[in-house]
Protein backbone atom coordinates (compact mmCIF):
# COMPACT_ATOMS: atom_id res chain seq x y z
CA UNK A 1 29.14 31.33 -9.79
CA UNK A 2 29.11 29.16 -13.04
CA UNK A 3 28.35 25.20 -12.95
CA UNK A 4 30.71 23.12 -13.99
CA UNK A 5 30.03 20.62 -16.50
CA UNK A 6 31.25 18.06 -14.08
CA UNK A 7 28.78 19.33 -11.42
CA UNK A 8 26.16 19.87 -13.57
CA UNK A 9 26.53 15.76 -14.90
CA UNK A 10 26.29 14.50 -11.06
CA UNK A 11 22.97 17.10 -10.51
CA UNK A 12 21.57 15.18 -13.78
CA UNK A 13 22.72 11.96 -12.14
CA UNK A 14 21.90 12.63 -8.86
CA UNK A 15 18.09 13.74 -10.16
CA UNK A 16 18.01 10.54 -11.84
CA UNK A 17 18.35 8.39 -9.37
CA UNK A 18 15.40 9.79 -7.33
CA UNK A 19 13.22 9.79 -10.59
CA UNK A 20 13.81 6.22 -11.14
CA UNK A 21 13.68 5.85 -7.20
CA UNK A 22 9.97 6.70 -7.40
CA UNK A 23 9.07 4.94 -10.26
CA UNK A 24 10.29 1.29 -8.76
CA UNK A 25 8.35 2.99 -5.16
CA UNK A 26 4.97 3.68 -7.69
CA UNK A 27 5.56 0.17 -9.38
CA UNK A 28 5.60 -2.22 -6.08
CA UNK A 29 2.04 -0.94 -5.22
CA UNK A 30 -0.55 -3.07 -6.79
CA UNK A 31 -4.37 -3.36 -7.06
CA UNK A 32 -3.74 -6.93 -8.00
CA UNK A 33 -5.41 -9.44 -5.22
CA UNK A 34 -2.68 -12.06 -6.48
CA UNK A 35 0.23 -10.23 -6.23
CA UNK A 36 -0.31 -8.88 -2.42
CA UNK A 37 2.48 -10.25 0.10
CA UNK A 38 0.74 -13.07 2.00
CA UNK A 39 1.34 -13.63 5.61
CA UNK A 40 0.04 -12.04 8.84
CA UNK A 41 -1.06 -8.72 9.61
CA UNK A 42 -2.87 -6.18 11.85
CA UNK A 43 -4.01 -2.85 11.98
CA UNK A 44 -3.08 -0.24 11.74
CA UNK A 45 -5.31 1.58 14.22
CA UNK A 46 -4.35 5.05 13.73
CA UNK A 47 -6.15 4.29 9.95
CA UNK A 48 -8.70 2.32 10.78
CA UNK A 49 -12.26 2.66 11.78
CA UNK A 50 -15.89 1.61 11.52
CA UNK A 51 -18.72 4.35 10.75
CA UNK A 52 -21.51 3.59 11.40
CA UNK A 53 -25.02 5.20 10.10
CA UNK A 54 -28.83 4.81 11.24
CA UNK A 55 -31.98 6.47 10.91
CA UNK A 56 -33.42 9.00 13.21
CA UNK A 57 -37.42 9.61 13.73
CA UNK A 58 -37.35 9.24 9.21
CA UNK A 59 -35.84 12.88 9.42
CA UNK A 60 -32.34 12.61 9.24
CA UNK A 61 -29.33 10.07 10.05
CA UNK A 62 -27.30 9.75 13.47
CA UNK A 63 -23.47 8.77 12.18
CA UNK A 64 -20.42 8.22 14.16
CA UNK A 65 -17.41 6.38 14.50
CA UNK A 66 -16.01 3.18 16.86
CA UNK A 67 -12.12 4.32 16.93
CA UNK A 68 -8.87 2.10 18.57
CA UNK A 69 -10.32 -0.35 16.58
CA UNK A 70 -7.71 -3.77 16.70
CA UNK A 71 -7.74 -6.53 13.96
CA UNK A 72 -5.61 -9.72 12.85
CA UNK A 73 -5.80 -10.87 9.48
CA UNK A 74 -3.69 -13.96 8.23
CA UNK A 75 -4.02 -13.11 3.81
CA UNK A 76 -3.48 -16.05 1.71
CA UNK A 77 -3.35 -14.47 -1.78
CA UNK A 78 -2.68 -17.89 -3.54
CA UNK A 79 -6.19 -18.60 -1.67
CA UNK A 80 -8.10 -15.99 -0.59
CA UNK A 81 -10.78 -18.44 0.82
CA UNK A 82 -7.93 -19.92 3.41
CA UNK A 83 -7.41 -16.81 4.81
CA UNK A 84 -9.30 -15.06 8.45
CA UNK A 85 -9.95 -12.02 10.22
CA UNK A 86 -10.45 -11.49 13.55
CA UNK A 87 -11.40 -7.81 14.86
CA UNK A 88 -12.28 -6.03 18.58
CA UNK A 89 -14.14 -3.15 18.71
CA UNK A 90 -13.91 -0.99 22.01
CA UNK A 91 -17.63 -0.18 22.48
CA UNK A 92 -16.39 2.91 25.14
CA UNK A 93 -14.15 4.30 22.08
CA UNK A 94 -17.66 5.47 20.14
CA UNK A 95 -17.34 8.83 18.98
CA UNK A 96 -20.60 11.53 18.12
CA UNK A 97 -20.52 14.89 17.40
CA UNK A 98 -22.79 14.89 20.77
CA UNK A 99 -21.27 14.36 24.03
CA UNK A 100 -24.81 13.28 25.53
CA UNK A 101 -25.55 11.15 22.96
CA UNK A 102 -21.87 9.53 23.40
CA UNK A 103 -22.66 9.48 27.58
CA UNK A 104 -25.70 7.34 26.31
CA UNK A 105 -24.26 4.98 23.78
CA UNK A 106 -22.00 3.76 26.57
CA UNK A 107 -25.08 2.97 29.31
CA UNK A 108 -27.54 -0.18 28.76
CA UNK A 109 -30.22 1.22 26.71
CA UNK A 110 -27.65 0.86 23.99
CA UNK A 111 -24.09 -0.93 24.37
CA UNK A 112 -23.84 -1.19 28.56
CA UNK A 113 -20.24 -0.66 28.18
CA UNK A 114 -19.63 -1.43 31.94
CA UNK A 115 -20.35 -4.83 31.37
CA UNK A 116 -19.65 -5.81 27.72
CA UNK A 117 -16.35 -3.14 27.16
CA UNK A 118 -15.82 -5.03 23.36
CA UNK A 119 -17.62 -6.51 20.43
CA UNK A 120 -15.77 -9.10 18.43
CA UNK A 121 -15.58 -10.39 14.42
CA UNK A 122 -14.34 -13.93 14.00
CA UNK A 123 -14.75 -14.99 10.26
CA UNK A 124 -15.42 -17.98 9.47
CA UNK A 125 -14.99 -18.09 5.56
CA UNK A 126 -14.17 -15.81 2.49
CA UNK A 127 -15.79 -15.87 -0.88
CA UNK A 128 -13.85 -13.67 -3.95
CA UNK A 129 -16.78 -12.24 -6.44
CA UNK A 130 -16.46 -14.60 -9.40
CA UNK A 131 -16.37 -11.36 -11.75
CA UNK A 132 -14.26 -8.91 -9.56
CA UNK A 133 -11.05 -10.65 -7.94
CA UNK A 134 -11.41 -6.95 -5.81
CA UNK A 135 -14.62 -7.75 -4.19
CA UNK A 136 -15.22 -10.84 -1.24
CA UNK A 137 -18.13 -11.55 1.32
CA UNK A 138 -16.30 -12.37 4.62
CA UNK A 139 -18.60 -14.12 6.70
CA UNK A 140 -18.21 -14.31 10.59
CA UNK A 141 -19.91 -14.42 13.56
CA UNK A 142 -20.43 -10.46 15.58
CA UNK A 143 -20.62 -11.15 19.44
CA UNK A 144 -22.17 -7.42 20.62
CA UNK A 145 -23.51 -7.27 23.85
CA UNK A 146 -23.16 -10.53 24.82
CA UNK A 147 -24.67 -11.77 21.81
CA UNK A 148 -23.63 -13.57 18.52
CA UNK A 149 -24.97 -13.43 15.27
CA UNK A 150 -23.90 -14.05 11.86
CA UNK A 151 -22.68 -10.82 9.26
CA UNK A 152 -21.18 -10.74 6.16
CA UNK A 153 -19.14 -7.80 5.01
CA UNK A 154 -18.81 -6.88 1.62
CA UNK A 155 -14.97 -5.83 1.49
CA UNK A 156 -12.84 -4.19 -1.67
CA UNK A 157 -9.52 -4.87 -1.94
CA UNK A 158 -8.23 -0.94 -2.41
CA UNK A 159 -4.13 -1.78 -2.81
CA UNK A 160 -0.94 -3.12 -1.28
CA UNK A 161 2.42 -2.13 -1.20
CA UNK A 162 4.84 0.14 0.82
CA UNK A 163 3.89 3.05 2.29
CA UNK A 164 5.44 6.15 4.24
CA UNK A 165 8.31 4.84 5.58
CA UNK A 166 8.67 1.73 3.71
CA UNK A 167 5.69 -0.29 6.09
CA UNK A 168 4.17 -2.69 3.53
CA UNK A 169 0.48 -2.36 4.19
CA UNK A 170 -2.66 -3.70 2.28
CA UNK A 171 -5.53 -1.44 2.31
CA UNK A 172 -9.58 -2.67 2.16
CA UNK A 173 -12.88 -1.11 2.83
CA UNK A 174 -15.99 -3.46 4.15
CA UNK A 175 -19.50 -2.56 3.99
CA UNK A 176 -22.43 -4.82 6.21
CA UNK A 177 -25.65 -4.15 7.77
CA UNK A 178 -26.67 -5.25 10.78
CA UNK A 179 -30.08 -5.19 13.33
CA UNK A 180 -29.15 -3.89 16.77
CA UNK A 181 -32.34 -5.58 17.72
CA UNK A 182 -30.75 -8.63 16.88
CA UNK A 183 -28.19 -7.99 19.61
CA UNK A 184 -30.61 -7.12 22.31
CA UNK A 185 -30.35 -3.09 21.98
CA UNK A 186 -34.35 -2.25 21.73
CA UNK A 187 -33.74 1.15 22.96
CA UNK A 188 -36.55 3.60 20.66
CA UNK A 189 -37.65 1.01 18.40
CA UNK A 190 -39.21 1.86 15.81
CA UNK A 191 -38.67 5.48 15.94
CA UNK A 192 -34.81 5.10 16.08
CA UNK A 193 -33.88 2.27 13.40
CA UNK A 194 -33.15 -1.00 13.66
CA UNK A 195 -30.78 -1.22 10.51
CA UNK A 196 -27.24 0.25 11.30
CA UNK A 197 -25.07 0.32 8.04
CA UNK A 198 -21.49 -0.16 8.71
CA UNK A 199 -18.23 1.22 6.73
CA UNK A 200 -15.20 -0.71 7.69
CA UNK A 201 -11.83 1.01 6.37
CA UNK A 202 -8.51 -0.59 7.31
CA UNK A 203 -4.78 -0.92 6.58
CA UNK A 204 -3.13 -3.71 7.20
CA UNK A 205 0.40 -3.99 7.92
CA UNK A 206 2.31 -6.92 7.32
CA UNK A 207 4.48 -8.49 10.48
């Protein structure tokens, strides 16, 4: 059957509107620190997660993931430098692609989950690169194990804006390395390393 020119006009219209409906959608994301909604936030646990690398015996890297990971973050993008982070990691959430090495993680040659279940992040400032409004140290203290030390993480601000479902979310990676001597976990020093590199990934959604 033929298309009227009266139906075909509303089809136009009607693929209009969507067009122009995703353009506004593409244009309220923004890589722009400045321009992010401030207020609070947490994660989004589902996409969120810390990897975490170190060396085995010089011949290759162990790798794996802390998962259920739960964060706050209060963003004040008229001053970055007011704004915090706090973070709990459940140390029985570690995931390998070994089950025994995952059974050992948990026991006290490495994070004796029976008696210290979480680690924690509480910053206590934020520095934006002078160069790259993208880039910040947040520094904070890491209690692990009963333990607290100072770490800064190197974060990148990725982008904000709404996502699936019209959540507004702002999105950041954070890289730091830490000593797990320095938290009391000796277990196959030096064959095992003492450096663990971390990879922090996150999206925040705004409350």
């Amino acid at each position: 059957m033929p298309i009227s020119k009266r139906h075909a006009l509303i089809a136009a219209a009607a693929l209009t509107l969507v067009g122009s409906g995703s353009v506004i959608a593409q244009a309220a994301l923004t890589k722009v620190p400045s321009e992010v909604q401030a207020g609070a936030y947490k994660l989004d646990s589902s996409h969120g997660n810390i990897t975490w690398t170190v060396d085995h015996l010089g011949f290759s890297k162990y790798t794996g993931q802390f998962a259920n990971v739960t964060a706050e973050l209060s963003l004040n993008s008229a001053d970055p430098s007011a704004s915090t982070l706090t973070a709990t990691v459940p140390l029985g959430d570690v995931l390998t692609t070994s089950a025994g090495l995952t059974r050992h993680l948990k026991n006290a040659d490495f994070f004796d989950v029976e008696n210290h279940p979480t680690a924690t992040f509480v910053s206590r400032s934020v520095t934006v690169d002078s160069t790259d409004a993208t880039k910040a140290k947040v520094e904070g203290d890491l209690t692990l194990r009963g333990v607290t030390q100072p770490v800064t993480i190197n974060v990148k601000f990725n982008q904000a804006g709404p996502s699936m479902g019209g959540t507004y979310k702002a999105g950041f990676d954070g890289y730091a390395t830490i000593k797990r001597s320095d938290f009391g976990i000796r277990y196959g020093l030096p064959a095992i390393g003492d450096e663990v590199k971390l990879h922090i990934e996150g999206e925040f959604v705004r409350q």
